[in-house]
C-alpha atoms as a PDB file:
ATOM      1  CA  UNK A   1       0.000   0.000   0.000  1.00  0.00           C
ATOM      2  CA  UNK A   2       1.198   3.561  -0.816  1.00  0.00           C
ATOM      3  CA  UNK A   3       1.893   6.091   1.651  1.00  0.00           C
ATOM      4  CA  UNK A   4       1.110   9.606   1.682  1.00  0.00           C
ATOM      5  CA  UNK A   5       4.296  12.124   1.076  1.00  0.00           C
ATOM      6  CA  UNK A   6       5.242  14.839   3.654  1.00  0.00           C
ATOM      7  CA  UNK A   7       3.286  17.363   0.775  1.00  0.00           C
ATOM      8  CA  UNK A   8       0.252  15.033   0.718  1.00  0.00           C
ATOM      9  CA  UNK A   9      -0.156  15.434   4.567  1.00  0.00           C
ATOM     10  CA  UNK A  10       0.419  19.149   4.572  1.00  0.00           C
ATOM     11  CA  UNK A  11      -1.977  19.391   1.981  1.00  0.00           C
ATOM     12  CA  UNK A  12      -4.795  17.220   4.744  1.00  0.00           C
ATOM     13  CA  UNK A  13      -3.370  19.612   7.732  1.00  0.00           C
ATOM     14  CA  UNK A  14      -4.298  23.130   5.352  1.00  0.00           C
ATOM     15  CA  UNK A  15      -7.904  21.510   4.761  1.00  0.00           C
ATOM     16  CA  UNK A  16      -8.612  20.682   8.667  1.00  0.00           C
ATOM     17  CA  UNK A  17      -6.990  24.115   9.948  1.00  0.00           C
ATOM     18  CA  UNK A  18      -9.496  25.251   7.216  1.00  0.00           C
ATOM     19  CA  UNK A  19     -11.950  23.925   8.617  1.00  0.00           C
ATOM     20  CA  UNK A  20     -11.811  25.303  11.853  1.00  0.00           C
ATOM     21  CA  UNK A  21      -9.599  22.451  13.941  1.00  0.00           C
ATOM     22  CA  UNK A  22      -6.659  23.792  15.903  1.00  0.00           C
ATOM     23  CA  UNK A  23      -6.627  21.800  18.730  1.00  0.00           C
ATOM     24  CA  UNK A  24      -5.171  18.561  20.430  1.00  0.00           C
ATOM     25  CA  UNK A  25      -7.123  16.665  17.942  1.00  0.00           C
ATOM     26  CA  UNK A  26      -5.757  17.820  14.532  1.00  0.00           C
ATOM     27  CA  UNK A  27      -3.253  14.993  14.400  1.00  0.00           C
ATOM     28  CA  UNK A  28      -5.845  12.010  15.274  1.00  0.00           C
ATOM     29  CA  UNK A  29      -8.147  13.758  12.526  1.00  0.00           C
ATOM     30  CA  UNK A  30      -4.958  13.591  10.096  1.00  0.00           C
ATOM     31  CA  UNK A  31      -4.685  10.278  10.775  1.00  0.00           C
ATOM     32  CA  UNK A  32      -7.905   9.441  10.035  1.00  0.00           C
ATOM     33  CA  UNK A  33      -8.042  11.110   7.066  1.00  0.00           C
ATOM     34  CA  UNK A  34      -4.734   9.619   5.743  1.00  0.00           C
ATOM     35  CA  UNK A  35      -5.615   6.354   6.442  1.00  0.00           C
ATOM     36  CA  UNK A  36      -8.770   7.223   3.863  1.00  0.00           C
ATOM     37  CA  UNK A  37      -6.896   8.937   1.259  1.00  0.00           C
ATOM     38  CA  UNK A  38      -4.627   5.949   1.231  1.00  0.00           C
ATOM     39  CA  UNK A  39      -7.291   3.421   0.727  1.00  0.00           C
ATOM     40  CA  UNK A  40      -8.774   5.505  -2.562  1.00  0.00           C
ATOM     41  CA  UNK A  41      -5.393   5.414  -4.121  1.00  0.00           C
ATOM     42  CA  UNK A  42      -4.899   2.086  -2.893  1.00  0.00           C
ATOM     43  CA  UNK A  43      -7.695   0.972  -5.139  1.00  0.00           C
ATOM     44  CA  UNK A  44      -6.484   3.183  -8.231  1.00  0.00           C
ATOM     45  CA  UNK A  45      -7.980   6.697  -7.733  1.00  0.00           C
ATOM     46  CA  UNK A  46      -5.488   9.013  -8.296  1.00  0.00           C
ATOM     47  CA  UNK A  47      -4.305  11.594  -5.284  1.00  0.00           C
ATOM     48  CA  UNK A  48      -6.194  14.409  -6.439  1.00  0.00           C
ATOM     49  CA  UNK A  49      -9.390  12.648  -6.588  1.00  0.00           C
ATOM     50  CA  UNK A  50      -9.370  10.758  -3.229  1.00  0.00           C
ATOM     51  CA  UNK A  51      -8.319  14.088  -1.566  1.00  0.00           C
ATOM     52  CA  UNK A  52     -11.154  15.385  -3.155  1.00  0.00           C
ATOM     53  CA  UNK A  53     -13.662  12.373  -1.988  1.00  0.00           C
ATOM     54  CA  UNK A  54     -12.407  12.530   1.286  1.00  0.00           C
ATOM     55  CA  UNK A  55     -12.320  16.456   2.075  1.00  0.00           C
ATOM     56  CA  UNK A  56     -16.185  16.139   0.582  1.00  0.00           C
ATOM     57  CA  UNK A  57     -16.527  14.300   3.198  1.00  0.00           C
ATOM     58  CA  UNK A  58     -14.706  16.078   5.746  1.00  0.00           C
ATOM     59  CA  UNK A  59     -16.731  19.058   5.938  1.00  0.00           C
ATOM     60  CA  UNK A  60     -16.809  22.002   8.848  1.00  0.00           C
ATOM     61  CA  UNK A  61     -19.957  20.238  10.161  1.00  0.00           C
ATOM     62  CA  UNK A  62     -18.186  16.873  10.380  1.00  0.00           C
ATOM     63  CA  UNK A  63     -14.805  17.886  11.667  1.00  0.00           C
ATOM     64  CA  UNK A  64     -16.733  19.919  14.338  1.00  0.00           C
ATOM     65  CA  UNK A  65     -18.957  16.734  15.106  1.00  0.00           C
ATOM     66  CA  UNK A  66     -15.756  14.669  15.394  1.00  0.00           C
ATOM     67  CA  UNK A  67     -13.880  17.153  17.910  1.00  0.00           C
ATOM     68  CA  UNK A  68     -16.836  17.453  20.171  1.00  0.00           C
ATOM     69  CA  UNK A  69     -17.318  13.534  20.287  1.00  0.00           C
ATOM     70  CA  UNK A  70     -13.362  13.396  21.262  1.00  0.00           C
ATOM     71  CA  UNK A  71     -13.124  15.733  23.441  1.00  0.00           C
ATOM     72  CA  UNK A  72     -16.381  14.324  25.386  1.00  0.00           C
ATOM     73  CA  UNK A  73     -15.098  10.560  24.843  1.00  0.00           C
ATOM     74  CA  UNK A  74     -11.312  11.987  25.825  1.00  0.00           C
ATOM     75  CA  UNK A  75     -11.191  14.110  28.386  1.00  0.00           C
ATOM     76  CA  UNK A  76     -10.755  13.183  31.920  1.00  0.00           C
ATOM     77  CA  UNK A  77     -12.226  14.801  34.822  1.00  0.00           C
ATOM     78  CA  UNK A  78     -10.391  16.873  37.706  1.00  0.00           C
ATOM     79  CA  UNK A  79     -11.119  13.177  39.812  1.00  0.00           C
ATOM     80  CA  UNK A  80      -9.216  10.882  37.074  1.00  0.00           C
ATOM     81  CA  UNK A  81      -6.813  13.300  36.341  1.00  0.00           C
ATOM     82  CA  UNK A  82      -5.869  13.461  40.453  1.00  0.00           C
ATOM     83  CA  UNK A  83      -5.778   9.344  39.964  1.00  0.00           C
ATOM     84  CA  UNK A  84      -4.446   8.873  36.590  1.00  0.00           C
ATOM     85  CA  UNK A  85      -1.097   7.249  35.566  1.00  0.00           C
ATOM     86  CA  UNK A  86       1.687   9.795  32.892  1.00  0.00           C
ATOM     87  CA  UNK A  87       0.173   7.193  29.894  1.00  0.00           C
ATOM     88  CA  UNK A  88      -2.914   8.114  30.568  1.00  0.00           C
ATOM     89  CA  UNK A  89      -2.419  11.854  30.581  1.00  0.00           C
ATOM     90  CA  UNK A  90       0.421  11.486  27.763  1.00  0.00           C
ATOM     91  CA  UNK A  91      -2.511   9.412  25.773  1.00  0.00           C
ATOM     92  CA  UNK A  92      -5.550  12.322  26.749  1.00  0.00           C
ATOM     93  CA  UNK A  93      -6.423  13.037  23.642  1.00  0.00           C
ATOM     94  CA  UNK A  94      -5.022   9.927  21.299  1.00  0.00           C
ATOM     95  CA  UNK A  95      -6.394   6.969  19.713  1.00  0.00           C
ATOM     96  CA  UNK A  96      -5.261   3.934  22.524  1.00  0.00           C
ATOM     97  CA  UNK A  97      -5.996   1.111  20.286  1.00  0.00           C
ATOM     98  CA  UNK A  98      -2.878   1.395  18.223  1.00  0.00           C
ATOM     99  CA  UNK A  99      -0.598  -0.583  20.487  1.00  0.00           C
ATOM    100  CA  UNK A 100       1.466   2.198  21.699  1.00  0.00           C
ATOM    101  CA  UNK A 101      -0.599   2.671  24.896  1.00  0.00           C
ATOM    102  CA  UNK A 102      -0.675  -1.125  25.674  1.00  0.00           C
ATOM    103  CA  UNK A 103       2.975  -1.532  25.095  1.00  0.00           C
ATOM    104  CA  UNK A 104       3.882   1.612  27.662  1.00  0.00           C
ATOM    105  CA  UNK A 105       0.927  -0.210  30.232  1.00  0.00           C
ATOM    106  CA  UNK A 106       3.347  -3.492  30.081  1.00  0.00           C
ATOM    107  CA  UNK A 107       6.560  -1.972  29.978  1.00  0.00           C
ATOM    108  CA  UNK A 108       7.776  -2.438  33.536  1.00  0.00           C
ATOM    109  CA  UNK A 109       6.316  -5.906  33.958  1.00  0.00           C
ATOM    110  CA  UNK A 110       8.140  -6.546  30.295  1.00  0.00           C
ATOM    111  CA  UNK A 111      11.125  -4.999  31.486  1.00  0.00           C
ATOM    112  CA  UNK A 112      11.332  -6.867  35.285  1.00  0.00           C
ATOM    113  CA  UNK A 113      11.131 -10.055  33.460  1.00  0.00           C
ATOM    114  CA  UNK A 114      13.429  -9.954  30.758  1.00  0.00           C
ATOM    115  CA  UNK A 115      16.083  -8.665  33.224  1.00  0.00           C
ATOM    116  CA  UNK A 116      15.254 -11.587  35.524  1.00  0.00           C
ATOM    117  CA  UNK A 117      15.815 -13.765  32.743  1.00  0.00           C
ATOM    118  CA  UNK A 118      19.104 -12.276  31.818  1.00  0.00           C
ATOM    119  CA  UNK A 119      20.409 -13.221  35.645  1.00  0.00           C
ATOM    120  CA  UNK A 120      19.062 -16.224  35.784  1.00  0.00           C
ATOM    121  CA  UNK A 121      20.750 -17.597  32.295  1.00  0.00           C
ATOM    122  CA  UNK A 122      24.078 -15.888  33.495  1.00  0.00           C
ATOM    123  CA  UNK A 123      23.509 -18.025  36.425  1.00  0.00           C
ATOM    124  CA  UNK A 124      22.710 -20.596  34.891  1.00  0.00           C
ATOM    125  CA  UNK A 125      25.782 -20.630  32.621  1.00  0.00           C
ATOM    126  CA  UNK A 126      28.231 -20.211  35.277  1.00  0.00           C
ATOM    127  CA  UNK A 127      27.022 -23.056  36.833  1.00  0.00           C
ATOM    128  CA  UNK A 128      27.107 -25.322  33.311  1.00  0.00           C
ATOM    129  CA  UNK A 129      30.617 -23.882  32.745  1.00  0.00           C
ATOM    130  CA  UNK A 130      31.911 -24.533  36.626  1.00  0.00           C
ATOM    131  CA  UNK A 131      30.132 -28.242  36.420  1.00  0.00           C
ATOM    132  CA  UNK A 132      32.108 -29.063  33.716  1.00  0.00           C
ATOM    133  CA  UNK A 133      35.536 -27.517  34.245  1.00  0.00           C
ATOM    134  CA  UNK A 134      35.589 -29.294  37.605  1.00  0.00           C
ATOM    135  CA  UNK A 135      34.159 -32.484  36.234  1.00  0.00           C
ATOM    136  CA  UNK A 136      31.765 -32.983  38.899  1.00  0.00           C
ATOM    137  CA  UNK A 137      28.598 -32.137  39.352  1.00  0.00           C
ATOM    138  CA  UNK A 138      26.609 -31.219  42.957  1.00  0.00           C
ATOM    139  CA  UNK A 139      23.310 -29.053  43.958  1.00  0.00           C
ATOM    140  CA  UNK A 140      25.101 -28.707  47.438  1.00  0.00           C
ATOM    141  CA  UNK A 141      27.202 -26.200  46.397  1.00  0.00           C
ATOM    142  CA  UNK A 142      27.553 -22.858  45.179  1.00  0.00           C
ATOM    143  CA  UNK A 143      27.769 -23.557  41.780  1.00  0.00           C
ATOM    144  CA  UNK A 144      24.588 -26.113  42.388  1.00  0.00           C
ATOM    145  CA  UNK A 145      23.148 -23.046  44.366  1.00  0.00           C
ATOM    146  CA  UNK A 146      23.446 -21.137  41.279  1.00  0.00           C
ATOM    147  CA  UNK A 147      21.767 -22.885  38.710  1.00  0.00           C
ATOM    148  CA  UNK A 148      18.770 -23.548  41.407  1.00  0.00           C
ATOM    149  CA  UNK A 149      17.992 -19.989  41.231  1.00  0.00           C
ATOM    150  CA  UNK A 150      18.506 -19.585  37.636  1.00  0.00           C
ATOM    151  CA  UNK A 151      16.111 -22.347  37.081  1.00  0.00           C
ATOM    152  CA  UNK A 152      13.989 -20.569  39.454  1.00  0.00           C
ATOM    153  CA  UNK A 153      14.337 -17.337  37.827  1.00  0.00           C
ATOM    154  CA  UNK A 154      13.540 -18.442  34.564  1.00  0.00           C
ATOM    155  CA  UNK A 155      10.126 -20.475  35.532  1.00  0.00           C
ATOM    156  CA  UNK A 156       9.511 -17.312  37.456  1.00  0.00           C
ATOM    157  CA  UNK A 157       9.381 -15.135  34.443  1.00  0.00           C
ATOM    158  CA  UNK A 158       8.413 -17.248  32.128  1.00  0.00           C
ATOM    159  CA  UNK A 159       5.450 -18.021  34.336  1.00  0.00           C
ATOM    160  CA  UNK A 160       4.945 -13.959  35.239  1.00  0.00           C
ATOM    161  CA  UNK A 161       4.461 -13.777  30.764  1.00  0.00           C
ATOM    162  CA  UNK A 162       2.513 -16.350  30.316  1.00  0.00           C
ATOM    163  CA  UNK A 163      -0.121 -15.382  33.204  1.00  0.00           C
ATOM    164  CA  UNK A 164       0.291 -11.628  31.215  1.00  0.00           C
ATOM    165  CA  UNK A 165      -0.537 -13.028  28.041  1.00  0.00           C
ATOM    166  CA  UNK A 166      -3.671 -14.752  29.435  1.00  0.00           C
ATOM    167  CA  UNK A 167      -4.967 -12.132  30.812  1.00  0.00           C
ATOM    168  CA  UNK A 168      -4.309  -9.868  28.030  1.00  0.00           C
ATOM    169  CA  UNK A 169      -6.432 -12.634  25.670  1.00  0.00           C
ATOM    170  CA  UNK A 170      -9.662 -12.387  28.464  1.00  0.00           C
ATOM    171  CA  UNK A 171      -9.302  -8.672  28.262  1.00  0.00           C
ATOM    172  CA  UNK A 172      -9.497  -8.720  24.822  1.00  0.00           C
ATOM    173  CA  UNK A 173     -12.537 -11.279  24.834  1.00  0.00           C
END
């Protein structure tokens, strides 16, 4: 699929400032509008003529009827605001189903786990690479001490994602 050029885009921007939108919003409205342009060249109208379709479409009445229903559907009271997280006020006034919201609301739990993990193979390694320059092998000791816990660390995590990903999937449900 084609993308839109840097002059394309401008080109949307000059038709929604046109319009009347100068707000928070004009970016999620570009987007929007993008995405439609793209799918009428996508299917072999030329860029003229799907900017054309689409700004028909995009009238004052309609970008006005789009800010008012975002900033309704967006904006967060003095309460939520006094309770909410930095993603939620960095993501106010943006579309949260793209992924980028998600992936900032598992980033710590991601980040915990994978450095677990690191530890825990380093541990695990040293005790591989001990056990076999010594030729012997024995959990009573430290090297046997330290492949317990990397074992442990990575069941740990890997159990921590898994449980993550499941309830991701009944969120999602």
């Amino acid at each position: 699929m084609e993308k839109l050029n840097d002059g394309q885009v401008a080109t949307l921007r000059r038709h929604l400032l046109k319009t009347g939108t100068s707000d928070a919003l004009i970016d999620e409205l570009i987007d929007h509008l993008a995405c439609e342009v793209e799918h009428y060249v996508w299917i072999g109208l030329p860029f003229d003529k799907a900017l054309e379709t689409v700004t028909d479409q995009a009238t004052h009445t309609a970008v006005r009827h789009l800010r008012e229903r975002y900033q309704v559907e967006l904006t967060m009271s003095d309460e939520q605001l006094q309770k909410a997280s930095l993603d939620d006020i960095v993501f106010q006034f943006r579309n949260k189903a793209y992924g980028a919201y998600d992936l900032r609301q598992s980033y710590r739990l991601t980040m915990r786990n994978a450095i677990i993990m690191g530890i825990s193979f380093c541990l695990m390694l040293v005790a591989i690479l001990d056990g076999l320059n010594r030729k012997e092998w024995s959990y009573v000791s430290l090297t046997g001490l330290a492949w317990i816990l990397g074992v442990a660390g990575m069941t740990y995590a890997g159990v921590s994602w898994y449980l993550a990903r499941v309830r991701e999937q009944q969120y999602s449900v």
